[in-house]
C-alpha atoms as a PDB file:
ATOM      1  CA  UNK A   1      22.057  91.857  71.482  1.00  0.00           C
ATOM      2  CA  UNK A   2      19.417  95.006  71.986  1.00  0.00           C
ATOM      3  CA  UNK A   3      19.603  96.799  75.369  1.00  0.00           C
ATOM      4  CA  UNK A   4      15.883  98.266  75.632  1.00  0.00           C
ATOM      5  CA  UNK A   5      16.403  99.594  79.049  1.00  0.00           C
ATOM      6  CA  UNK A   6      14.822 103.263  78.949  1.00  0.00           C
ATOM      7  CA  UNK A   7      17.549 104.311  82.015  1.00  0.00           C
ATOM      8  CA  UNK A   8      20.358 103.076  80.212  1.00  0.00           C
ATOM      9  CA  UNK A   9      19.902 106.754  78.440  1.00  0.00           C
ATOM     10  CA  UNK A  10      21.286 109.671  80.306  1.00  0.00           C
ATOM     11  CA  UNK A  11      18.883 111.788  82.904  1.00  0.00           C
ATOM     12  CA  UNK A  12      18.498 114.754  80.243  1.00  0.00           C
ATOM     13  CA  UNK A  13      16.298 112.960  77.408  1.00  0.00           C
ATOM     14  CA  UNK A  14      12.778 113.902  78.752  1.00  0.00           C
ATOM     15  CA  UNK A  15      10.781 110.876  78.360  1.00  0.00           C
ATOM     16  CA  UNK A  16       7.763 113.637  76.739  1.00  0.00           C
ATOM     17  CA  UNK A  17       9.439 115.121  74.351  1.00  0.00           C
ATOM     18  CA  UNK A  18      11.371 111.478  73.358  1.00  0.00           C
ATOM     19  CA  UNK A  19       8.491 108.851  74.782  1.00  0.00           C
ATOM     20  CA  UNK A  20      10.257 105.951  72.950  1.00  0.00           C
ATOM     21  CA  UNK A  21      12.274 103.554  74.289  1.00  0.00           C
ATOM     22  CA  UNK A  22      16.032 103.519  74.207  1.00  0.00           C
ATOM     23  CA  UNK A  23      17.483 100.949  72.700  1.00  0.00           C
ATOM     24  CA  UNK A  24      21.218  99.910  71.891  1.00  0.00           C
ATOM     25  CA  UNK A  25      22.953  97.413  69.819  1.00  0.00           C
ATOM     26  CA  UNK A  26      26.732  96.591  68.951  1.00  0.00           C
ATOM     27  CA  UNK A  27      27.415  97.431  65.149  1.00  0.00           C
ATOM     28  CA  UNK A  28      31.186  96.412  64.588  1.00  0.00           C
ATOM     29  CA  UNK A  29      32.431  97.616  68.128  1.00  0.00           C
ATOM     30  CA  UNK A  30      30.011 101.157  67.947  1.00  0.00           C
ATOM     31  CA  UNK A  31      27.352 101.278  70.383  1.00  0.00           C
ATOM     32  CA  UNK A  32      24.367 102.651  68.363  1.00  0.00           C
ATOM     33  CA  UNK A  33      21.061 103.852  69.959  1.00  0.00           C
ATOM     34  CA  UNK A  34      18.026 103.513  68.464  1.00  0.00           C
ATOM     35  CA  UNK A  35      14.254 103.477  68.817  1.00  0.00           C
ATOM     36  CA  UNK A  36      11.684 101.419  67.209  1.00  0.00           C
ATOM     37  CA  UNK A  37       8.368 102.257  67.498  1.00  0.00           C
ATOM     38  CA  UNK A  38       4.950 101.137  66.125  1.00  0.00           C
ATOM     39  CA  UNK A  39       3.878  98.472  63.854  1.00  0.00           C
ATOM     40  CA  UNK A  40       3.127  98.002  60.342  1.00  0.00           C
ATOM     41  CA  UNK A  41       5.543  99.229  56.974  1.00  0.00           C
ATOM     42  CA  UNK A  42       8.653 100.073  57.998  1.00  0.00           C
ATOM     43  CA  UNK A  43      10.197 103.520  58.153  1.00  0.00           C
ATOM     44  CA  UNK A  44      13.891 103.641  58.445  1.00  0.00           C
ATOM     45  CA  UNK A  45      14.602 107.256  59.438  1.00  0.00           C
ATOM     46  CA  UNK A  46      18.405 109.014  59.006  1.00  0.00           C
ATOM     47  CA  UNK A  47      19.121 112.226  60.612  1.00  0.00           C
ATOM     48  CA  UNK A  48      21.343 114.835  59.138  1.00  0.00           C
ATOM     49  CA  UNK A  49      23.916 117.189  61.040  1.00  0.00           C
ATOM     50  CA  UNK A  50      24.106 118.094  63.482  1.00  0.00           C
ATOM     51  CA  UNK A  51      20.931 116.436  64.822  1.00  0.00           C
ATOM     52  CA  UNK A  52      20.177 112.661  66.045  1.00  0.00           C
ATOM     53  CA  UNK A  53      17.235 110.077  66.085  1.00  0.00           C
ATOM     54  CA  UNK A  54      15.737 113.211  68.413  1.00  0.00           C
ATOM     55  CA  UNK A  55      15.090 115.118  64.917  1.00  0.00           C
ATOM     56  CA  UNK A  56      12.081 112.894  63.950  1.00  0.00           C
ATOM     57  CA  UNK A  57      10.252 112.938  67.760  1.00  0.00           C
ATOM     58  CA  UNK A  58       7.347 114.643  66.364  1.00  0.00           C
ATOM     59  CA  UNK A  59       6.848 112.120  63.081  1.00  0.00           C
ATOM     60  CA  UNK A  60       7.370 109.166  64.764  1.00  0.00           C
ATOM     61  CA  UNK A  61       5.055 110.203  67.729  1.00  0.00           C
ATOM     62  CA  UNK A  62       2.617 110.645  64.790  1.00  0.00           C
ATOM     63  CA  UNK A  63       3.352 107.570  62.730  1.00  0.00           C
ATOM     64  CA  UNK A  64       4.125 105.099  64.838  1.00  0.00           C
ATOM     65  CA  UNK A  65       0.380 104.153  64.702  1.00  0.00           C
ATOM     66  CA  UNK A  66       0.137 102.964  61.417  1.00  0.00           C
ATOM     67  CA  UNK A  67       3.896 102.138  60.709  1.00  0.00           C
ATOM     68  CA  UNK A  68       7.062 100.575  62.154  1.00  0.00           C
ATOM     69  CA  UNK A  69       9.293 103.579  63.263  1.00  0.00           C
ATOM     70  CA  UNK A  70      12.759 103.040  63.181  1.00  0.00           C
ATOM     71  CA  UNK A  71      15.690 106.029  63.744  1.00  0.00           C
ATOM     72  CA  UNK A  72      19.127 105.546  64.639  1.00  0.00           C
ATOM     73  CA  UNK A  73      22.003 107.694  65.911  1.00  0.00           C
ATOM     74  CA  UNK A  74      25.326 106.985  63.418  1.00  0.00           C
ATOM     75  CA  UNK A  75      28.413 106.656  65.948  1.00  0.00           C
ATOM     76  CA  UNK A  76      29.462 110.382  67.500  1.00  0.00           C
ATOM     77  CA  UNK A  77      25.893 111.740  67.138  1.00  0.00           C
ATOM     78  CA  UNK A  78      23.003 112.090  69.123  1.00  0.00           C
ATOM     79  CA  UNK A  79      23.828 108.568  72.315  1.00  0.00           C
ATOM     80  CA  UNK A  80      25.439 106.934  69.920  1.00  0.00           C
ATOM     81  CA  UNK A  81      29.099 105.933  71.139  1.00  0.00           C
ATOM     82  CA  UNK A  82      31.511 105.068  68.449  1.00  0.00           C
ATOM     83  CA  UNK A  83      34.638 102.966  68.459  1.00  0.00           C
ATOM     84  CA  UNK A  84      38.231 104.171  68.607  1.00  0.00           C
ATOM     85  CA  UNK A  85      39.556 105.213  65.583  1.00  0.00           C
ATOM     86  CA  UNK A  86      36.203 105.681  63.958  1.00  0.00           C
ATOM     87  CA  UNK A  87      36.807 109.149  61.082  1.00  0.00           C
ATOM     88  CA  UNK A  88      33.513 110.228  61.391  1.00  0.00           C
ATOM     89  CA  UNK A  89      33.333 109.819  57.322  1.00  0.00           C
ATOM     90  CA  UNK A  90      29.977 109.790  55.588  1.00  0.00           C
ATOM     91  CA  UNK A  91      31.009 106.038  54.094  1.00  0.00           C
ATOM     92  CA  UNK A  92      31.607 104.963  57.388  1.00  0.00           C
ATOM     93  CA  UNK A  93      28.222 105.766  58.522  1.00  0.00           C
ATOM     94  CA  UNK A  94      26.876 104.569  55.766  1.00  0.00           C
ATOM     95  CA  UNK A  95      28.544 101.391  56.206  1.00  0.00           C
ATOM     96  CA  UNK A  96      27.553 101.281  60.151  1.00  0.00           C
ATOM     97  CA  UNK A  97      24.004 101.607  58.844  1.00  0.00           C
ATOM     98  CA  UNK A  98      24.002  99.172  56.318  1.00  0.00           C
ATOM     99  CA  UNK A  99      25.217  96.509  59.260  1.00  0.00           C
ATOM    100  CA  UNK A 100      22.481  98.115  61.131  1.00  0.00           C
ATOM    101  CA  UNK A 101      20.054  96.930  58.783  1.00  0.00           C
ATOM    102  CA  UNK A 102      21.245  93.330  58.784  1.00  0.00           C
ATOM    103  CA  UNK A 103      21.906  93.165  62.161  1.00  0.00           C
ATOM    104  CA  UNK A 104      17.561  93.973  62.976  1.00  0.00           C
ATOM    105  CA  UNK A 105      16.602  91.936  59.962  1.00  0.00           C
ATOM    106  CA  UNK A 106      15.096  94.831  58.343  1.00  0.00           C
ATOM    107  CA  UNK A 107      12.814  94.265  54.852  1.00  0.00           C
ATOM    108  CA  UNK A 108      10.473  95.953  53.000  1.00  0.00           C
ATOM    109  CA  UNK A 109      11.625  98.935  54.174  1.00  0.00           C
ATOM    110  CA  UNK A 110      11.277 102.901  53.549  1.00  0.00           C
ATOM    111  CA  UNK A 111      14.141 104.605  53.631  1.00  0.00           C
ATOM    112  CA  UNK A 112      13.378 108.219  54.778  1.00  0.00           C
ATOM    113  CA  UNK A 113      16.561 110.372  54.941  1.00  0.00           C
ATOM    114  CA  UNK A 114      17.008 114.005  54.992  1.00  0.00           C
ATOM    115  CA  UNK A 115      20.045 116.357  54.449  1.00  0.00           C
ATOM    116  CA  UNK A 116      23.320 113.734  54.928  1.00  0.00           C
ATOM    117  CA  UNK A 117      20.324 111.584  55.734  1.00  0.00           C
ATOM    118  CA  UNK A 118      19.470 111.070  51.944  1.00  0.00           C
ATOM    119  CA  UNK A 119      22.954 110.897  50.812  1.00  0.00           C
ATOM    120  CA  UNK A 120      24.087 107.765  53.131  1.00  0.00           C
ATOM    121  CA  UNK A 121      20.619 106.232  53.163  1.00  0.00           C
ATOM    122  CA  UNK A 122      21.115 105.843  49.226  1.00  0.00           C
ATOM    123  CA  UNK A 123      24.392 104.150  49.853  1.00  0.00           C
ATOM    124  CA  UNK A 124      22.923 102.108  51.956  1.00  0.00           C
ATOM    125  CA  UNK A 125      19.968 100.952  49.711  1.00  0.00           C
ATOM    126  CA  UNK A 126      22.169 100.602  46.731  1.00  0.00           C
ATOM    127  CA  UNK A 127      23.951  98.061  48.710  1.00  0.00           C
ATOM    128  CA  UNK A 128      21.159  96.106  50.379  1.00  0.00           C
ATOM    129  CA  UNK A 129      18.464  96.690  47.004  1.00  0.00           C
ATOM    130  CA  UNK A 130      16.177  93.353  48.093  1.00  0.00           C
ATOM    131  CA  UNK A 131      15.438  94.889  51.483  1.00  0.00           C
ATOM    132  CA  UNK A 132      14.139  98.328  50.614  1.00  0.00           C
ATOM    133  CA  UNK A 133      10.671  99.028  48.387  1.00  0.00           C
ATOM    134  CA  UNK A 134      10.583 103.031  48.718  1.00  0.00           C
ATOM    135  CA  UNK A 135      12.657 106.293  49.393  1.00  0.00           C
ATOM    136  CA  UNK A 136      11.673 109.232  51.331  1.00  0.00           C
ATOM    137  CA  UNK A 137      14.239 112.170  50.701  1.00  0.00           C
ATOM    138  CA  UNK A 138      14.172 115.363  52.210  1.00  0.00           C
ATOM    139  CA  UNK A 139      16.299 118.731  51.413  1.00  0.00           C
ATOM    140  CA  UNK A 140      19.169 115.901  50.376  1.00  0.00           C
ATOM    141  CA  UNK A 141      21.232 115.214  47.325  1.00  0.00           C
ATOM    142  CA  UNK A 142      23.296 112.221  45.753  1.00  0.00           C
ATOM    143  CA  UNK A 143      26.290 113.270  43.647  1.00  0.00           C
ATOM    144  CA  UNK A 144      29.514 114.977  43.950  1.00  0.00           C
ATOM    145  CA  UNK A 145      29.593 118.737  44.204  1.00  0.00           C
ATOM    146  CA  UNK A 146      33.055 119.569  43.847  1.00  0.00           C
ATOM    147  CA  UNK A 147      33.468 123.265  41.388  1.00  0.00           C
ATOM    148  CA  UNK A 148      29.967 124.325  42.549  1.00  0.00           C
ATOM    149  CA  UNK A 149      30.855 127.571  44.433  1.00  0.00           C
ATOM    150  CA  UNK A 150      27.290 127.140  46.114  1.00  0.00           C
ATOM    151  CA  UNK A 151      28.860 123.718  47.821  1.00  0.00           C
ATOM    152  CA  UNK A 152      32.122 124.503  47.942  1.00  0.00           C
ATOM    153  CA  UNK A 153      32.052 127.750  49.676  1.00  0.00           C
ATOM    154  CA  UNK A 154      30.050 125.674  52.500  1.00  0.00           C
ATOM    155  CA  UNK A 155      32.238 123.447  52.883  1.00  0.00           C
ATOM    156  CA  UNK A 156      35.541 125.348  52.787  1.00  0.00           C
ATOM    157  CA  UNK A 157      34.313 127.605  55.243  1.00  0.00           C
ATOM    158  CA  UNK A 158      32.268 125.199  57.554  1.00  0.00           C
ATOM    159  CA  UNK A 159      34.732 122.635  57.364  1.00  0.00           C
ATOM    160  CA  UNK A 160      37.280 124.643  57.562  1.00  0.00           C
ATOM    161  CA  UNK A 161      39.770 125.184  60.684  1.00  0.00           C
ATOM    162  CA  UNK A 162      38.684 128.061  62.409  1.00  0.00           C
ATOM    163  CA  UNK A 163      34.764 127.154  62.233  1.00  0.00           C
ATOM    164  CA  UNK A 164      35.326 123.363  63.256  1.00  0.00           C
ATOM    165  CA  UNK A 165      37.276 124.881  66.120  1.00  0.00           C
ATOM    166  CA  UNK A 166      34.162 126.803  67.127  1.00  0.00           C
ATOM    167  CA  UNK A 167      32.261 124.056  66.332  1.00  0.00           C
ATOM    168  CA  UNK A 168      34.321 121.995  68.914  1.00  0.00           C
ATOM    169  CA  UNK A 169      34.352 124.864  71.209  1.00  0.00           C
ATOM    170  CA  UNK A 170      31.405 126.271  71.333  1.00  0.00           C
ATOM    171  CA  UNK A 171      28.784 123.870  69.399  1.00  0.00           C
ATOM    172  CA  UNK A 172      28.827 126.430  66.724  1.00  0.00           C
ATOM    173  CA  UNK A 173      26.697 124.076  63.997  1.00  0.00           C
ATOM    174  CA  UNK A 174      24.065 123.358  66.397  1.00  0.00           C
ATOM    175  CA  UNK A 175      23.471 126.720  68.382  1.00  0.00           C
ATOM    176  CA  UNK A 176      23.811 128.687  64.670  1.00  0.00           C
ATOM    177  CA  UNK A 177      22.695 126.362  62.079  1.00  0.00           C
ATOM    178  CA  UNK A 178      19.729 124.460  64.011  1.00  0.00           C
ATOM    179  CA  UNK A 179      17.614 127.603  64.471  1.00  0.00           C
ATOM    180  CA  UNK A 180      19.111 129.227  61.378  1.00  0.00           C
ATOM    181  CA  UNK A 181      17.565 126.230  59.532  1.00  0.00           C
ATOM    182  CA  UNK A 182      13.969 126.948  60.819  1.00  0.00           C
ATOM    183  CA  UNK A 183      11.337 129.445  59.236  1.00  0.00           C
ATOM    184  CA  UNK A 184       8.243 128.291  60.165  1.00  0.00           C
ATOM    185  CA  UNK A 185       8.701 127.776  63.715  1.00  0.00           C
ATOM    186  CA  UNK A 186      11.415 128.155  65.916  1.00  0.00           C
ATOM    187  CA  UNK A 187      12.795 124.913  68.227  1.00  0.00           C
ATOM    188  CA  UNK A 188      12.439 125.536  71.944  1.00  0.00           C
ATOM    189  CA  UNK A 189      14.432 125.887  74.581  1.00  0.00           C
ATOM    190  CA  UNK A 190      13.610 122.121  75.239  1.00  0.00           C
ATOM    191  CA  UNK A 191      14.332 121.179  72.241  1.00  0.00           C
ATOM    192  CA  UNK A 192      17.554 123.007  71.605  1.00  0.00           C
ATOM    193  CA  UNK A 193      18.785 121.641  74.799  1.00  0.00           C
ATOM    194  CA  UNK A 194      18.804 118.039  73.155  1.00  0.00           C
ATOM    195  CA  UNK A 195      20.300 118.716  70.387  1.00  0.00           C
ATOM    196  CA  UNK A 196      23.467 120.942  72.929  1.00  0.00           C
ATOM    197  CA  UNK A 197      23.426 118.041  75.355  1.00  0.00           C
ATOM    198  CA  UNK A 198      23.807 115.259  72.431  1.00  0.00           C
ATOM    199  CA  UNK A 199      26.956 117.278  71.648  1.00  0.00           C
ATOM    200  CA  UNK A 200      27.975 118.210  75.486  1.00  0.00           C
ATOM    201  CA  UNK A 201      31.524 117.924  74.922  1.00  0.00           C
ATOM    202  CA  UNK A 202      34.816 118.839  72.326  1.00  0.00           C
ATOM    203  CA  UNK A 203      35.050 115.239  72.184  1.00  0.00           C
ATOM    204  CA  UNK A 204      31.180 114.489  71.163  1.00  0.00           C
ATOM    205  CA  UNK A 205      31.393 117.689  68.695  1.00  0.00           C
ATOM    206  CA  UNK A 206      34.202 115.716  66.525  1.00  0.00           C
ATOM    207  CA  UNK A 207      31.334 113.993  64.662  1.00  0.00           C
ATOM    208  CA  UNK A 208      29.183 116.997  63.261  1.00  0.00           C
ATOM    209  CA  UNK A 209      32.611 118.890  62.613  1.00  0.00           C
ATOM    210  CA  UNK A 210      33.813 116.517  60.240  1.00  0.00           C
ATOM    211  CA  UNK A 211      30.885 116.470  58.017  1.00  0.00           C
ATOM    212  CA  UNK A 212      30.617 119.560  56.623  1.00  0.00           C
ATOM    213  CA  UNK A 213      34.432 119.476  55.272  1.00  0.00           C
ATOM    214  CA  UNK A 214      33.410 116.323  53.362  1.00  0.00           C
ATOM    215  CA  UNK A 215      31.256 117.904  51.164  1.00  0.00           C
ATOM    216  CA  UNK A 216      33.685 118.539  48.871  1.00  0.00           C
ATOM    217  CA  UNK A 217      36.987 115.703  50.338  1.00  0.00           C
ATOM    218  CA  UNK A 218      34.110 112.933  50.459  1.00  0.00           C
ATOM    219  CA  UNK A 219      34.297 113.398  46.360  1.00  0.00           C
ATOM    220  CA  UNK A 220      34.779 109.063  45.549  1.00  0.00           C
ATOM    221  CA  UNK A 221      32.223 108.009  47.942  1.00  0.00           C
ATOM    222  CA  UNK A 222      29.906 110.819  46.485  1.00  0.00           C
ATOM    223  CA  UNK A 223      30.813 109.529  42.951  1.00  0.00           C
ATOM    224  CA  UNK A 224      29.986 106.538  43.824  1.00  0.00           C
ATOM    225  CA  UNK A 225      26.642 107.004  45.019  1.00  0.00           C
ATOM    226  CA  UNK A 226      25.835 108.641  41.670  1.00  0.00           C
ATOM    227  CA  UNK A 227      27.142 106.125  39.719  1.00  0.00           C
ATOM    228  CA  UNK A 228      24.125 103.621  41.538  1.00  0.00           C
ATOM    229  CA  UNK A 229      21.239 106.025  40.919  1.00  0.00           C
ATOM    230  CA  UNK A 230      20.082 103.815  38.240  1.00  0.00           C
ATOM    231  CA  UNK A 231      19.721 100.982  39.749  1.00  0.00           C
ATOM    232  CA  UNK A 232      17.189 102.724  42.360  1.00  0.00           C
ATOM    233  CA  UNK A 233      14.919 103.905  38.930  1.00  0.00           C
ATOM    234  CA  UNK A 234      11.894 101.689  39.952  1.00  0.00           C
ATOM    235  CA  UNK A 235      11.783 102.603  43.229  1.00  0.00           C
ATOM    236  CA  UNK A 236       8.636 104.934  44.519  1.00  0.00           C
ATOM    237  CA  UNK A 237      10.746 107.810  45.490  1.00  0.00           C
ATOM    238  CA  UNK A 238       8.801 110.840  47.578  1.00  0.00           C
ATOM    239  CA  UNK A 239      10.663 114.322  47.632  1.00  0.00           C
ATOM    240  CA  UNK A 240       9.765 116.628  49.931  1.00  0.00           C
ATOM    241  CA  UNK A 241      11.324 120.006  49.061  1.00  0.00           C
ATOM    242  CA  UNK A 242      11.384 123.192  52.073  1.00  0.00           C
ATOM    243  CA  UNK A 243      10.939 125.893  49.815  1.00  0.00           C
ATOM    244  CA  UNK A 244      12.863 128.472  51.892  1.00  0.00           C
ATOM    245  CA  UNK A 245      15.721 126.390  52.642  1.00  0.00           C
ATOM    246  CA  UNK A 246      19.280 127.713  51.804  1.00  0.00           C
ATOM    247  CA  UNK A 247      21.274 124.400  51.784  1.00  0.00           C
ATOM    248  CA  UNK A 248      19.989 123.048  48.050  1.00  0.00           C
ATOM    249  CA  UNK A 249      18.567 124.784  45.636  1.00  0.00           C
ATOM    250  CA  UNK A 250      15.748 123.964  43.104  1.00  0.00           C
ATOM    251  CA  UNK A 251      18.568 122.953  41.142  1.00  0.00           C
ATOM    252  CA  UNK A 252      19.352 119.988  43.786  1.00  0.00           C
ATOM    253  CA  UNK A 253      15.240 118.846  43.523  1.00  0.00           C
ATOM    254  CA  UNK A 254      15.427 118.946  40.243  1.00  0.00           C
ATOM    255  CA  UNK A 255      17.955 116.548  39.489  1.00  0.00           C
ATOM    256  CA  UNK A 256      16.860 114.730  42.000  1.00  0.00           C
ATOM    257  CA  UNK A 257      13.524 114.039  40.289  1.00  0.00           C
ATOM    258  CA  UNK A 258      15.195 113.437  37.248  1.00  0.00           C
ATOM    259  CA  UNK A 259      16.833 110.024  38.783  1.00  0.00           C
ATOM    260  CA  UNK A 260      13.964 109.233  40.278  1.00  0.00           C
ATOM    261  CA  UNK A 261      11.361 108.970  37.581  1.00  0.00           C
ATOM    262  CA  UNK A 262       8.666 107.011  39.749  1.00  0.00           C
ATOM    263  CA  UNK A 263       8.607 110.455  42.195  1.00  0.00           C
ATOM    264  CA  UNK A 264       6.044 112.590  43.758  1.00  0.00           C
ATOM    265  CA  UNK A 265       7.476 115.898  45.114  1.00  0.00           C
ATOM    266  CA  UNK A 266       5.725 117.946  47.935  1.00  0.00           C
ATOM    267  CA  UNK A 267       6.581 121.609  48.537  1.00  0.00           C
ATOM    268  CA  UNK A 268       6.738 122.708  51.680  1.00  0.00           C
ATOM    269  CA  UNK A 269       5.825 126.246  51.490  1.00  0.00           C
ATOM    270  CA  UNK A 270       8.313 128.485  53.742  1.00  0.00           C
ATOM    271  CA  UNK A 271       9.978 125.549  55.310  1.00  0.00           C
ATOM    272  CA  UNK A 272      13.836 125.872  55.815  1.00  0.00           C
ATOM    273  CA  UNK A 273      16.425 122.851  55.953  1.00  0.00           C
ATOM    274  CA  UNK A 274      15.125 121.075  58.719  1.00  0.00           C
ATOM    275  CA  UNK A 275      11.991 121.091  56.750  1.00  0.00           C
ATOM    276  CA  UNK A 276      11.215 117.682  59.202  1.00  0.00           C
ATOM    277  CA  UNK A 277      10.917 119.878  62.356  1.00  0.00           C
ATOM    278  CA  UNK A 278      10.000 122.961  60.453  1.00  0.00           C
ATOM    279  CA  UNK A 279       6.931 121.145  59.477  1.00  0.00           C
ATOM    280  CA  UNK A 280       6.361 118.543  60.980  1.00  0.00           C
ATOM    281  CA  UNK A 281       2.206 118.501  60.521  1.00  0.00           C
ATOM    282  CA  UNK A 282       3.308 118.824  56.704  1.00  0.00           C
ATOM    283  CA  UNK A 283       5.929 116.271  56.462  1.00  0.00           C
ATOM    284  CA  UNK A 284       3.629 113.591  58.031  1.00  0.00           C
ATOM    285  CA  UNK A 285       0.651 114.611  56.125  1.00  0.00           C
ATOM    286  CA  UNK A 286       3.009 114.184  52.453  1.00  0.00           C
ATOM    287  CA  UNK A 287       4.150 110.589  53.863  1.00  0.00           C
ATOM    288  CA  UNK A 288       0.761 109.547  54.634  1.00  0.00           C
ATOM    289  CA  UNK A 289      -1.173 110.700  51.434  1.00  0.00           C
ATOM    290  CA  UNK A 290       1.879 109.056  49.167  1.00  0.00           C
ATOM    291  CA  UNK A 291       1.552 105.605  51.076  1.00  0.00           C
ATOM    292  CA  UNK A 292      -2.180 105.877  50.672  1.00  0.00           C
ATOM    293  CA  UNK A 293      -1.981 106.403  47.335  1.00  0.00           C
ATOM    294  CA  UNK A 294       0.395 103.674  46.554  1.00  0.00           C
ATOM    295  CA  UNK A 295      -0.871 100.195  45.025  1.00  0.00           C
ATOM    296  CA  UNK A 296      -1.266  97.367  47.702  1.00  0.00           C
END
């Protein structure tokens, strides 16, 4: 059963920059937040790290007109709360997701993922194929990465002891990699406050510590994921590509375009790898136009 009380969220969400309501469900013992905004097609939105459902404020304030709006937190991130015992793995969250979308009855859906957004929403769709039409993916990929020194570096590095200790510590990923990650325009103090008080303590920093070391230890479940490209072929697939992002290459767009034959790709001219909040007029502008232009 849904809680939509808007005070069961915590005194710090400011109800202009988030003006959804706050809703939470029990998925296998996790309490996940969501929103769900708007009427008509349905958007199913999945965050990257380190952010939460508060990553896609400005789309869904602009979309929720003309479409269902629907973002989640996984379990550790953003006011989600998860269960003991929960690894913080990227097939976890997938799976948490996927019982997500049974548990709200969700069909004829558009998945729109970005960054570890992309990745898990594909797991998700390849397991739950009659309930999703289209894909949305944003500065993402799909397929293991292992021997790529571009990946492996990251992950090594990131994921390694000393960094998840200052990631723990010190919220290294969001107070480094959050404004890092934007070239177009910087968050503000507002807004890097929610991402810091999502992540407040040690504890709550466990989640987005984890994730970059899986990059490379994640390996079956990426595998996996690959191996079910092809059965997403016929699905309307929209890239959209921040052209100044360091995280994937052109490399990383182009192979995605080559599994998804049925894709439009829109380059975001200077964007970095939150290309969603870099751009936010651009992103909703490329969803939009590619719905429009869709058959009925």
């Amino acid at each position: 059963m849904a809680n939509i009380a808007r005070n069961a969220r915590p005194d710090w969400v400011d109800d202009d920059l988030f003006p959804f309501v706050s809703r939470f469900i029990d998925i296998d013992g996790h309490t996940v937040h969501y929103v769900d905004e708007g009427t008509g097609p349905t958007l199913l939105f999945l965050h990257g790290n380190p952010t939460w459902s508060f990553f896609w404020h400005d789309v869904i304030r602009a979309l929720r007109g003309d479409f269902r709006c629907v973002a989640l937190d996984y379990p550790g991130f953003g006011l989600s709360t998860p269960k003991t015992g929960y690894r913080y793995l990227p097939a976890e969250h997938a799976d948490v997701v996927t019982a997500f979308v049974d548990a709200l009855g969700l069909d004829a859906v558009t998945l729109v993922g970005q960054d570890w957004g992309g990745l898990i929403g594909l797991a998700v769709v390849q397991g739950r194929l009659t309930a999703f039409d289209r894909l949305v993916l944003a500065n993402t990929w799909a397929w293991p990465v292992n021997g790529d020194f571009h990946f492996e570096w990251y992950s090594r590095i990131i994921g390694g002891p000393p960094v998840r200790f200052l990631t723990r510590r010190l919220n290294f990923l969001v107070n480094v990699l959050i404004p890092m990650g934007h070239r177009l325009r910087k968050p503000t103090p507002a807004e890097m406050s929610h991402y810091r008080r999502a992540l407040d303590t040690p504890e709550r920093r466990q989640a987005s510590a984890i994730l970059p070391g899986q990059i490379t230890a994640s390996r079956a479940f990426f595998a996996e994921v690959a191996s079910g490209l092809s059965a997403l072929e016929q699905l309307q697939t929209l890239i959209i590509w921040g052209s100044a992002q360091i995280g994937f290459r052109p490399k990383e767009r182009e192979r995605l375009e080559a599994a998804f034959p049925e894709h439009e790709t829109v380059i975001v001219e200077g964007a970095g790898d939150f290309v969603v909040s870099d751009a936010p007029e651009e992103f909703v502008a490329a969803i939009r136009d590619w719905v429009a232009a869709q058959p009925n």
